[in-house]
Protein backbone atom coordinates (compact mmCIF):
# COMPACT_ATOMS: atom_id res chain seq x y z
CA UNK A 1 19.68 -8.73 12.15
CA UNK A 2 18.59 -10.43 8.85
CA UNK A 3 15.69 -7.96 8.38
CA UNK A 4 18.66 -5.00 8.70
CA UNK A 5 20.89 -6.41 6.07
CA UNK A 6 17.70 -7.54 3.88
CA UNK A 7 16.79 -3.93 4.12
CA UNK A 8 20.23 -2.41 3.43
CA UNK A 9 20.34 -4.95 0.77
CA UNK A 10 17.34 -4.03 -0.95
CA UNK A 11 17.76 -0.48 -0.67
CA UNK A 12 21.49 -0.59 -2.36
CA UNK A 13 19.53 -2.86 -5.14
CA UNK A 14 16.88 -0.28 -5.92
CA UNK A 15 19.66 2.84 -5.77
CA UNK A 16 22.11 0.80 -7.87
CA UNK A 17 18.87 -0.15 -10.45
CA UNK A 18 17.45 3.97 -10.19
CA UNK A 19 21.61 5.06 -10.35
CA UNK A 20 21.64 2.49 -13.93
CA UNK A 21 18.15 4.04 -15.21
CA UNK A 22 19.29 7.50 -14.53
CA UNK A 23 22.62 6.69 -16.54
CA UNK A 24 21.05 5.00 -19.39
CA UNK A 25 18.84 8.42 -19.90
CA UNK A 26 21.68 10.84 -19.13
CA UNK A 27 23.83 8.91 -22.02
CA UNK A 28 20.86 8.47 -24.27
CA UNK A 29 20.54 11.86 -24.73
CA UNK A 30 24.03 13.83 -24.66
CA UNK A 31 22.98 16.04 -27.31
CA UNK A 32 20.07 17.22 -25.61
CA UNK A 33 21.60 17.55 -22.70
CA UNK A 34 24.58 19.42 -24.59
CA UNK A 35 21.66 21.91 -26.27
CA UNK A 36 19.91 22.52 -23.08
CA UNK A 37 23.16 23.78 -21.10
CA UNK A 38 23.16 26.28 -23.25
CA UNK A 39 20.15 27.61 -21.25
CA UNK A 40 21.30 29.44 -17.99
CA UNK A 41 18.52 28.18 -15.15
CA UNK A 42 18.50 24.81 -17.18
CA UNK A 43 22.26 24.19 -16.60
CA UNK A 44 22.32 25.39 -13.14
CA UNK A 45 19.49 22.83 -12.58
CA UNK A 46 21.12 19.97 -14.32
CA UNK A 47 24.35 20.72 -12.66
CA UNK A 48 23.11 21.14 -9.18
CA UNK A 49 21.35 17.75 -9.44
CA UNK A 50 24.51 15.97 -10.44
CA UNK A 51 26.10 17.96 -7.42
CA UNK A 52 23.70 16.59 -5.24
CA UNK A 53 23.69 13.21 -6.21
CA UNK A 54 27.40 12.95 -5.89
CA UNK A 55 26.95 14.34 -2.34
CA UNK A 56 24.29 11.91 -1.48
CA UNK A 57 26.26 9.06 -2.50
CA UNK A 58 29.84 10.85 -1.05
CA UNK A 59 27.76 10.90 2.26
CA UNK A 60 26.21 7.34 2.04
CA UNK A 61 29.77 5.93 1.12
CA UNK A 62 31.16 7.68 4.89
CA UNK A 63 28.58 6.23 7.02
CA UNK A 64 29.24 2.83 5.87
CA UNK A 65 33.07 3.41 6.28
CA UNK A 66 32.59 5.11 9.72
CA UNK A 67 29.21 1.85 10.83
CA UNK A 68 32.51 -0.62 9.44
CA UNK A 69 34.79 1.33 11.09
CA UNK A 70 33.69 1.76 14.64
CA UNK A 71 30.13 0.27 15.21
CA UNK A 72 30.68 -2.89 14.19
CA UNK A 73 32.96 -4.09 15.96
CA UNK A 74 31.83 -1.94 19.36
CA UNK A 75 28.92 -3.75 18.85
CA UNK A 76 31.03 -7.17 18.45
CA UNK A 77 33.37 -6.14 21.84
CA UNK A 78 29.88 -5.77 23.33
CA UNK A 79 28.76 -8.81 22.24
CA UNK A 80 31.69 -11.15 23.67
CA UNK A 81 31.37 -9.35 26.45
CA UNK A 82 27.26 -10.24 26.96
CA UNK A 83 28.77 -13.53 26.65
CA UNK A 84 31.29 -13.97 28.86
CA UNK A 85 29.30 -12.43 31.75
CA UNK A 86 26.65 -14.74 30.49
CA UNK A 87 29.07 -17.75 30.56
CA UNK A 88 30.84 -16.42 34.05
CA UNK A 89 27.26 -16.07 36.03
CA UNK A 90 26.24 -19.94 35.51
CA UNK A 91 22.64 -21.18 34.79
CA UNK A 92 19.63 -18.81 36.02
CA UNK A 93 17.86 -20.28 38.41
């Protein structure tokens, strides 16, 4: 369990640090960015890659929801009930 959320942990830490990287060079240079969508394949690349990073993180943001959602707390019911059976059967012998 701690080497899941260590992982998830990390892994939001290093997307939130790239996400901050990629916004400090996307501000840093709004002109240049302004001049080169004036190219046709340059702005369809530009805006397909903001496209697909707002899908990536639309998509990331709905399996959390839907893990918060549902699995954890299946996985809780299924807990308690690993318990009480455990609890119910008495000491293995």
């Amino acid at each position: 369990m701690f080497k899941e959320r260590f992982t998830m942990a990390v892994t939001y830490l290093s997307a939130a640090l790239l996400g901050a990287v990629t916004g400090v060079l996307i501000v840093s240079s709004v002109f240049n960015m302004y001049a080169l969508l004036g190219f046709p394949v340059i702005g369809a690349i530009i805006k397909v890659g903001i496209v697909g990073a707002f899908l990536i993180v639309i998509c990331a943001v709905v399996i959390e929801f839907i893990n918060w959602l549902i699995v954890e707390p299946y996985r809780n019911h299924k807990r308690l009930e690993a318990d009480v059976k455990r609890e119910t059967e008495g000491p293995a012998e």
